[in-house]
PDB file of N, CA and C in Angstrom:
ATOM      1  N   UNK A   1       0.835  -1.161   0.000  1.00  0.00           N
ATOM      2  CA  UNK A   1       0.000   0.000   0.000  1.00  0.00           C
ATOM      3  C   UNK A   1       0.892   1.241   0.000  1.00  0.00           C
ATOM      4  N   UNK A   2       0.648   1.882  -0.956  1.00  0.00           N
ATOM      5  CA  UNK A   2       1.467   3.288  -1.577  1.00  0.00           C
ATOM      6  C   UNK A   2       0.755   4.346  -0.283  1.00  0.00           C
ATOM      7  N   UNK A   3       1.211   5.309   0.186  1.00  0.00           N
ATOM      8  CA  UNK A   3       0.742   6.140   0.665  1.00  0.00           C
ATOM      9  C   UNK A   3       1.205   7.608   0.516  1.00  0.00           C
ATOM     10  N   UNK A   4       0.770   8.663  -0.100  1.00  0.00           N
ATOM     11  CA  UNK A   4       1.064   9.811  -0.581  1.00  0.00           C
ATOM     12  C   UNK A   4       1.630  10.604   0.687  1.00  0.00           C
ATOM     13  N   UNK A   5       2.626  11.270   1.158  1.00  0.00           N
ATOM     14  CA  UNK A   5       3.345  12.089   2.014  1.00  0.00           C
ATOM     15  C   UNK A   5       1.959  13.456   2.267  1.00  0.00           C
ATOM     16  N   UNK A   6       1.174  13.638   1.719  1.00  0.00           N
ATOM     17  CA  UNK A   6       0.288  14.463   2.422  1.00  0.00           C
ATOM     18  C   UNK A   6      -0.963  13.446   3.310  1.00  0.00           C
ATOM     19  N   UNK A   7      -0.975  12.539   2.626  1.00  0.00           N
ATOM     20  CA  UNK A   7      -2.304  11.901   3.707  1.00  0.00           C
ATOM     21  C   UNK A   7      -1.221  11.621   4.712  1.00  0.00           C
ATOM     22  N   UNK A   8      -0.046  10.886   5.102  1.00  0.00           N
ATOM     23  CA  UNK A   8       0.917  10.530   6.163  1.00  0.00           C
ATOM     24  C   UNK A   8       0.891  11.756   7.192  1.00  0.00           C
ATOM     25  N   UNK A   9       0.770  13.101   6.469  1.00  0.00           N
ATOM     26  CA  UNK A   9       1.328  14.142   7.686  1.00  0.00           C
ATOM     27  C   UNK A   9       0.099  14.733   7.470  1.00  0.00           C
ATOM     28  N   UNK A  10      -0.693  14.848   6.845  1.00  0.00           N
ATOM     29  CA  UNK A  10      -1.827  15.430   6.908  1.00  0.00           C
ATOM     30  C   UNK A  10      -1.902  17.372   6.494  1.00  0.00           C
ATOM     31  N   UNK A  11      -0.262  17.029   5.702  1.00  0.00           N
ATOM     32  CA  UNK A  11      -0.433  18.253   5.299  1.00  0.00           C
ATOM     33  C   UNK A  11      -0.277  18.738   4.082  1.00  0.00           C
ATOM     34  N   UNK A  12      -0.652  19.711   3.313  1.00  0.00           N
ATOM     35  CA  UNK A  12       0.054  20.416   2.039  1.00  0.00           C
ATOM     36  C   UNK A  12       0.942  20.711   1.349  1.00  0.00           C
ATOM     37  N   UNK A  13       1.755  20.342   0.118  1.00  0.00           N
ATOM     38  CA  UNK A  13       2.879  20.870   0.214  1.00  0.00           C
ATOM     39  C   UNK A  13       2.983  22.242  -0.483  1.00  0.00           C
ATOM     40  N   UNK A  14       3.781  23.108   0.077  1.00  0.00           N
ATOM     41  CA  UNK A  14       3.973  24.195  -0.180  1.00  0.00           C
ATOM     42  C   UNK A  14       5.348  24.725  -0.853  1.00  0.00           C
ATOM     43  N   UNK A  15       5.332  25.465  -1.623  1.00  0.00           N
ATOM     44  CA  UNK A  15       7.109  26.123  -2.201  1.00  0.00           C
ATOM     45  C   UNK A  15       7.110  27.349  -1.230  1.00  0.00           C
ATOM     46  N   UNK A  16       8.203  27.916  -0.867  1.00  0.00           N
ATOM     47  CA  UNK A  16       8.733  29.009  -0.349  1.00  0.00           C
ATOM     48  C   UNK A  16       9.537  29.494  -1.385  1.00  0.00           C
ATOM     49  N   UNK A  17       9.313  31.225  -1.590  1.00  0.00           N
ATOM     50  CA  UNK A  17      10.099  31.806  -2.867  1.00  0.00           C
ATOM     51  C   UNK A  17      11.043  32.119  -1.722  1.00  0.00           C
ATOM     52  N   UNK A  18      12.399  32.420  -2.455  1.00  0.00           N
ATOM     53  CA  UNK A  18      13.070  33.399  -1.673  1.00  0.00           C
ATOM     54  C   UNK A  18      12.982  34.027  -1.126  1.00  0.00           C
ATOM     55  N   UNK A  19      12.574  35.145  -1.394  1.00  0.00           N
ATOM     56  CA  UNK A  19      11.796  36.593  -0.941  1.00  0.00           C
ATOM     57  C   UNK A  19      11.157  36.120   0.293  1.00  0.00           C
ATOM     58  N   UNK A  20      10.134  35.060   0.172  1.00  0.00           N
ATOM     59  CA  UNK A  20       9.712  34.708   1.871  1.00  0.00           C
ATOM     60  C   UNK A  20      10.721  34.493   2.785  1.00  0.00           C
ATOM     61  N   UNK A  21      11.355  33.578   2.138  1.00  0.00           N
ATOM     62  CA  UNK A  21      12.922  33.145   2.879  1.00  0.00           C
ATOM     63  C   UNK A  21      13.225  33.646   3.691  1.00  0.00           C
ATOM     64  N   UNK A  22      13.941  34.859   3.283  1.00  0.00           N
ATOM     65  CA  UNK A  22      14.898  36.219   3.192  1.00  0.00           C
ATOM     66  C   UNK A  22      14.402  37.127   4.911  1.00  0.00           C
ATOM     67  N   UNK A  23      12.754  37.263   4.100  1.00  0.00           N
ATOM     68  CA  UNK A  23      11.654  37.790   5.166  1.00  0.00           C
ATOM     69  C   UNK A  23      11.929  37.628   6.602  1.00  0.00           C
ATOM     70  N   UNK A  24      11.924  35.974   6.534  1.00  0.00           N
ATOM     71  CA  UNK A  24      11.636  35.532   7.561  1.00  0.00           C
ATOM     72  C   UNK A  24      13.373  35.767   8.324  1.00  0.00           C
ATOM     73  N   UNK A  25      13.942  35.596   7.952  1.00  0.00           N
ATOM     74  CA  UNK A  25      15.301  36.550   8.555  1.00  0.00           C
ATOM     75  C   UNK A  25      15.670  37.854   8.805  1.00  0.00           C
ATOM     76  N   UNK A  26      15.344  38.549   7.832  1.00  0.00           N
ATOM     77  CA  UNK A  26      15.437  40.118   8.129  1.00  0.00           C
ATOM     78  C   UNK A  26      14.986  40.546   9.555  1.00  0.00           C
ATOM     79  N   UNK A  27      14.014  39.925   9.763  1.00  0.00           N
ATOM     80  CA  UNK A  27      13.294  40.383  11.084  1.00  0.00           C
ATOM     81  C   UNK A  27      14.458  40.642  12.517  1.00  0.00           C
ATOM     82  N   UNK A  28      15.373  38.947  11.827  1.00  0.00           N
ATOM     83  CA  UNK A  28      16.122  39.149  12.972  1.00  0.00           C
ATOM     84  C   UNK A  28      18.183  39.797  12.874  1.00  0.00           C
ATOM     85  N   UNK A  29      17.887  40.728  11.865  1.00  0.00           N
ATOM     86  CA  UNK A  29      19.252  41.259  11.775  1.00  0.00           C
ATOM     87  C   UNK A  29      20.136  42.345  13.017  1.00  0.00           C
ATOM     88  N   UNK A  30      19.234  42.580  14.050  1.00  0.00           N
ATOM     89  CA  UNK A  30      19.823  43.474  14.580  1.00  0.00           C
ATOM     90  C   UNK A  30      21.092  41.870  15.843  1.00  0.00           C
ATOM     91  N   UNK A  31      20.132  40.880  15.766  1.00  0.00           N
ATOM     92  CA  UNK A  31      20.840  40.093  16.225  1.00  0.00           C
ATOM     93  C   UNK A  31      22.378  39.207  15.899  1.00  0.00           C
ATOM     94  N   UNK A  32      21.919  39.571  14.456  1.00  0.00           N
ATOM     95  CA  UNK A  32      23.180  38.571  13.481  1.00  0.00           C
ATOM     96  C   UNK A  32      24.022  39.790  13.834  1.00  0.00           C
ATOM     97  N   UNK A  33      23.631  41.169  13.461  1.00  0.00           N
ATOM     98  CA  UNK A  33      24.217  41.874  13.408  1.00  0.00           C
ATOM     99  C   UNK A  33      25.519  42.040  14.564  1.00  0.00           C
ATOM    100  N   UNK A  34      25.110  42.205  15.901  1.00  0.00           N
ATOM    101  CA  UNK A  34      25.443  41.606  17.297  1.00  0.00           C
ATOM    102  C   UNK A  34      26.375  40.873  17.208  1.00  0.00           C
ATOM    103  N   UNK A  35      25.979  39.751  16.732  1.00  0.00           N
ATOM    104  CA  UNK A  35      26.546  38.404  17.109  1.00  0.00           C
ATOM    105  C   UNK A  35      28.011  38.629  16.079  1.00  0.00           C
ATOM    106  N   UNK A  36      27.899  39.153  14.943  1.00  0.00           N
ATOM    107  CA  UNK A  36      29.166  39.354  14.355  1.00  0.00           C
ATOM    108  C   UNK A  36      30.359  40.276  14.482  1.00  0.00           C
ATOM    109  N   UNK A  37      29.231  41.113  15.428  1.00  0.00           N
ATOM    110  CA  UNK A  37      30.719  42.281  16.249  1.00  0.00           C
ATOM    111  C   UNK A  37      31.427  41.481  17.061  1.00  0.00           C
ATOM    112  N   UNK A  38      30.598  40.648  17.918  1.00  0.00           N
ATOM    113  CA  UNK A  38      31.179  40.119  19.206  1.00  0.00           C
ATOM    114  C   UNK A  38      31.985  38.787  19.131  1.00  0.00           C
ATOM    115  N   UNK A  39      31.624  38.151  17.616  1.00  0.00           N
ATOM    116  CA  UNK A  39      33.038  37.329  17.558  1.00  0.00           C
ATOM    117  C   UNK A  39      34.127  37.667  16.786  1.00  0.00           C
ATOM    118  N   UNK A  40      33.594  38.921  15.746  1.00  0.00           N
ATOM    119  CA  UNK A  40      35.125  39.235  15.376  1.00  0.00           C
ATOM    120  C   UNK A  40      35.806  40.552  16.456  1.00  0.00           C
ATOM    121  N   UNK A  41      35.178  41.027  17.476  1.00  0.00           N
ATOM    122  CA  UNK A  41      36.209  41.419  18.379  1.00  0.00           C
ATOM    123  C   UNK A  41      36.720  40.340  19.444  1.00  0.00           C
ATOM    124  N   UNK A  42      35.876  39.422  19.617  1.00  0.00           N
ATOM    125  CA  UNK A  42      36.591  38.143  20.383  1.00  0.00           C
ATOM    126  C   UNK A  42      37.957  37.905  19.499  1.00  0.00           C
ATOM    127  N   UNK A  43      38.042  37.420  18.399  1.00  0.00           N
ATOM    128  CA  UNK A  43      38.871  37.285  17.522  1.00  0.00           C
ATOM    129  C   UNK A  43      39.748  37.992  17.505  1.00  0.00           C
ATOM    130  N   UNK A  44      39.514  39.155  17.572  1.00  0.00           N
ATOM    131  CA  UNK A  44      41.015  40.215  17.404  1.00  0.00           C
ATOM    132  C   UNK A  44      41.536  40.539  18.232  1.00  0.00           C
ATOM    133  N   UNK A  45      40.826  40.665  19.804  1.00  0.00           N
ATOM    134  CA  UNK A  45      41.325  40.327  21.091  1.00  0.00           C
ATOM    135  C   UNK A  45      42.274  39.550  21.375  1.00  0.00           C
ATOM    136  N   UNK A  46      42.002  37.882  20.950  1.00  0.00           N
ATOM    137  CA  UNK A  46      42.647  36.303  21.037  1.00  0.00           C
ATOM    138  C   UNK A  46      43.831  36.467  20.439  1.00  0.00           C
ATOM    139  N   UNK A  47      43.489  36.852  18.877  1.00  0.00           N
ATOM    140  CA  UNK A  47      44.443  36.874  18.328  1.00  0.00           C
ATOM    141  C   UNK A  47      46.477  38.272  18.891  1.00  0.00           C
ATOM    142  N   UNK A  48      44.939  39.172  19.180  1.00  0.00           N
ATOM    143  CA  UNK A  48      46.277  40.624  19.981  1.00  0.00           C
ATOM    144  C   UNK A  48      46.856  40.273  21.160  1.00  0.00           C
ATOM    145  N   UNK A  49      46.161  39.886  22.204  1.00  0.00           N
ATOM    146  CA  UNK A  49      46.804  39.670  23.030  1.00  0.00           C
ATOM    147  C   UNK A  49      46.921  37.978  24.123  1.00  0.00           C
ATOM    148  N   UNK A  50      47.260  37.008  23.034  1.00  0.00           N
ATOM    149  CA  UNK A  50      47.422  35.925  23.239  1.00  0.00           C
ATOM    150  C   UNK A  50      49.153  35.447  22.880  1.00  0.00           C
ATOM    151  N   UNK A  51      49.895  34.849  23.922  1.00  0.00           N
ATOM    152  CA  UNK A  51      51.699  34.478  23.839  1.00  0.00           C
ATOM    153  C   UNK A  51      51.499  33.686  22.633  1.00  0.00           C
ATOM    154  N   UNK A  52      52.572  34.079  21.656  1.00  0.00           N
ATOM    155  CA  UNK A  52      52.552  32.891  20.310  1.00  0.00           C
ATOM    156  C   UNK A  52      53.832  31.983  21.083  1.00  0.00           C
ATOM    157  N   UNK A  53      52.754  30.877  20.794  1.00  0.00           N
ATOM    158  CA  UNK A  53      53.666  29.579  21.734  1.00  0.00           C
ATOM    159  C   UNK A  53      55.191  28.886  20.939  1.00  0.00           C
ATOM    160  N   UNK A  54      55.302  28.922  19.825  1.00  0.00           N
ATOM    161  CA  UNK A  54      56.061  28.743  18.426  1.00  0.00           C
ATOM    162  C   UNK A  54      56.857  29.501  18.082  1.00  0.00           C
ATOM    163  N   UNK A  55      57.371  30.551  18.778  1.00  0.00           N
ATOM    164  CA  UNK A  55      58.192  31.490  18.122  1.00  0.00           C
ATOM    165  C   UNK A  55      60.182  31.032  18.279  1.00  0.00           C
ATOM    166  N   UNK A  56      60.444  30.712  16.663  1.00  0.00           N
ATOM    167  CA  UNK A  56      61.686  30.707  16.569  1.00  0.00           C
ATOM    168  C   UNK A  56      62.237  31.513  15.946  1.00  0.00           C
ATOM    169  N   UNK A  57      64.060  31.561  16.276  1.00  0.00           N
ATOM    170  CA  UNK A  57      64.676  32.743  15.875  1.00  0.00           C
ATOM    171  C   UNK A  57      66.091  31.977  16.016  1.00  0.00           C
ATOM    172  N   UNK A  58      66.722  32.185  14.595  1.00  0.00           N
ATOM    173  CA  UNK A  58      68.336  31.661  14.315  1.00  0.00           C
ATOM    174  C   UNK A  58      69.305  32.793  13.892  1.00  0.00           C
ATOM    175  N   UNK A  59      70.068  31.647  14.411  1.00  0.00           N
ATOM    176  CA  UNK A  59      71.386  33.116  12.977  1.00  0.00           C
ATOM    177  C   UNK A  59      72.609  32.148  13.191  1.00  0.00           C
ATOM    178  N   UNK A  60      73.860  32.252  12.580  1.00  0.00           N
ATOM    179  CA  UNK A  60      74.689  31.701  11.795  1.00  0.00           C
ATOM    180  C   UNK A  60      75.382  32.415  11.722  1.00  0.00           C
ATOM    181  N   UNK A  61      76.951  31.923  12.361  1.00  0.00           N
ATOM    182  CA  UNK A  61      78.146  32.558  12.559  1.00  0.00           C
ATOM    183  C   UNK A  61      79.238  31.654  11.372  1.00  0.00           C
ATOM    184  N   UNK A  62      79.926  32.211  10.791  1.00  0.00           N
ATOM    185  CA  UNK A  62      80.739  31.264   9.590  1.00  0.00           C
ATOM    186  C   UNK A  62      81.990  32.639  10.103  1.00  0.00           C
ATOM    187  N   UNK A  63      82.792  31.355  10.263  1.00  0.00           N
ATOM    188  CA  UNK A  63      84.370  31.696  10.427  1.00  0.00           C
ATOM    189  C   UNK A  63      84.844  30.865   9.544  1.00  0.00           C
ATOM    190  N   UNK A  64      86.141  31.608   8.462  1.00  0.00           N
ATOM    191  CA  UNK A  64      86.549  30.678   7.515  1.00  0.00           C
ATOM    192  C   UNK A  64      87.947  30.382   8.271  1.00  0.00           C
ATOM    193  N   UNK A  65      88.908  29.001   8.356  1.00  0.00           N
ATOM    194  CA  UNK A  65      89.999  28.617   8.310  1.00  0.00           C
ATOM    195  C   UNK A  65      91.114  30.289   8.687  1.00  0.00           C
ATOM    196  N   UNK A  66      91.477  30.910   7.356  1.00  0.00           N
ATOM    197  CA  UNK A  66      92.244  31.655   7.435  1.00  0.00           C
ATOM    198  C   UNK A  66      91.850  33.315   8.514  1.00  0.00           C
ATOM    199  N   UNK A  67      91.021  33.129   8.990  1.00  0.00           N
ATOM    200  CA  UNK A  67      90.514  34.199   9.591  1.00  0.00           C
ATOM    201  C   UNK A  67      89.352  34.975   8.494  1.00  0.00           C
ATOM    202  N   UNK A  68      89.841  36.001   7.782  1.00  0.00           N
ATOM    203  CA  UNK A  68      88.451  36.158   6.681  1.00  0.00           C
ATOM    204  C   UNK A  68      88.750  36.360   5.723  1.00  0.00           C
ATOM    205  N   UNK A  69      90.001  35.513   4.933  1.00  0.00           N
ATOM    206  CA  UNK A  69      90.371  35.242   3.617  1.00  0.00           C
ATOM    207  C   UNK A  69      89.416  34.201   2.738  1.00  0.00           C
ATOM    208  N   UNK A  70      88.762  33.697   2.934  1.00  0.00           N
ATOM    209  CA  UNK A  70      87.910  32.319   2.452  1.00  0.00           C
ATOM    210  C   UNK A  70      86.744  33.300   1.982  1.00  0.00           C
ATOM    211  N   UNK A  71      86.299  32.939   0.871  1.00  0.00           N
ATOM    212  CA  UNK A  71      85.241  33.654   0.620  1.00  0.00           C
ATOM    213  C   UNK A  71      84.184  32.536   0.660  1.00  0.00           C
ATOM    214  N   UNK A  72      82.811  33.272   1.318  1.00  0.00           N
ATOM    215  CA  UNK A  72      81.898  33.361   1.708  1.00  0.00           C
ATOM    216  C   UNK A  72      80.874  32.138   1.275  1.00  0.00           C
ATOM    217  N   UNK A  73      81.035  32.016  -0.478  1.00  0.00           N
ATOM    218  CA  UNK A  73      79.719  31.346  -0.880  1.00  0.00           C
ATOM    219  C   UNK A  73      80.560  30.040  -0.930  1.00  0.00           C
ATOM    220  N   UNK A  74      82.011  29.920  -1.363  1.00  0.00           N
ATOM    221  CA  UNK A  74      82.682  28.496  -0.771  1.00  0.00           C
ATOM    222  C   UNK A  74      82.906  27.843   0.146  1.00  0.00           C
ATOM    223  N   UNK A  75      82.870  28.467   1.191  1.00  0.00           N
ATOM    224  CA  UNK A  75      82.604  28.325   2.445  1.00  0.00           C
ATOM    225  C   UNK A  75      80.624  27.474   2.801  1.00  0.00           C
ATOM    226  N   UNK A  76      80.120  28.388   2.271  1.00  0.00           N
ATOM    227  CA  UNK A  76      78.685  27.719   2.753  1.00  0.00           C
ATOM    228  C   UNK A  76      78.532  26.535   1.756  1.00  0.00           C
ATOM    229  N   UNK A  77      79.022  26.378   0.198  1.00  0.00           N
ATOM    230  CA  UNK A  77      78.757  25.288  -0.088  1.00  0.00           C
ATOM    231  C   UNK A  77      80.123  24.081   0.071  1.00  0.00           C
ATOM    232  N   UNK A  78      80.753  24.170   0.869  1.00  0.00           N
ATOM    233  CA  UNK A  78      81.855  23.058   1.374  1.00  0.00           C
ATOM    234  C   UNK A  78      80.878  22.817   2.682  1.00  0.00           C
ATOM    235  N   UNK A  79      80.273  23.801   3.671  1.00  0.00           N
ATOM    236  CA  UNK A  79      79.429  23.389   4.840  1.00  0.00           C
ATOM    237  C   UNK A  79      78.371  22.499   4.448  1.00  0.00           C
ATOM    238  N   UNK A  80      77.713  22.683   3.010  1.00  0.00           N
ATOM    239  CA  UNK A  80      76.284  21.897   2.559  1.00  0.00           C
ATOM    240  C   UNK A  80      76.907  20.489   2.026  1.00  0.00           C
ATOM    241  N   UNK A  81      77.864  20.604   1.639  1.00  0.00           N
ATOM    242  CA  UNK A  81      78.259  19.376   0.864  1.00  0.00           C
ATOM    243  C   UNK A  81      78.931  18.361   2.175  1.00  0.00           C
ATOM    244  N   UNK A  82      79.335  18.879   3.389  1.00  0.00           N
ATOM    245  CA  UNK A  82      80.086  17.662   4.719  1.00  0.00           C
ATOM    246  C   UNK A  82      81.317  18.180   4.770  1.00  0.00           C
ATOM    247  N   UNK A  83      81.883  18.706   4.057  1.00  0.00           N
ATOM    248  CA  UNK A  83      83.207  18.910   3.727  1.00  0.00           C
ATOM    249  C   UNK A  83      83.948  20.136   5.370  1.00  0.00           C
ATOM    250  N   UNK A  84      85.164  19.740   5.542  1.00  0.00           N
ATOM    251  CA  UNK A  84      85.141  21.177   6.457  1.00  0.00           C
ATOM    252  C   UNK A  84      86.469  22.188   6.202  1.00  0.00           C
TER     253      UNK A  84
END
């Protein structure tokens, strides 16, 4: 036995245009509105004044053999290649 989805719920079916859609939200924009200040200043808060847990920082001292007769880019590729 087939049974049609309006006798089951006992109801009509209806389309909604957009425009109703839309309607039925507008009503509540002063709230969205709200709600989007208060997480993008949460956000920029978190982000300003939160410790960045990750922070690295290097540097690289190259002394050549002769004191600073060795030039520079032979030096870093004898360091890349094992060589000393």
């Amino acid at each position: 036995m087939v049974h049609n989805n309006n006798e089951i719920f006992g109801a009509e079916q209806r389309t909604v245009s957009i425009k109703e859609g839309l309607n039925s939200y507008i009503a509540w924009w002063p709230l969205f509105l709200v709600l989007i200040i208060v997480c993008l200043s949460a956000g920029i808060m978190y982000a300003r004044y939160s410790v960045p847990k990750y922070m690295t920082t290097t540097s690289f001292l190259i002394k050549g053999a002769n004191g600073g007769d060795v030039n520079s880019e032979d030096l870093i590729e004898s360091a890349l290649s094992g060589k000393r």
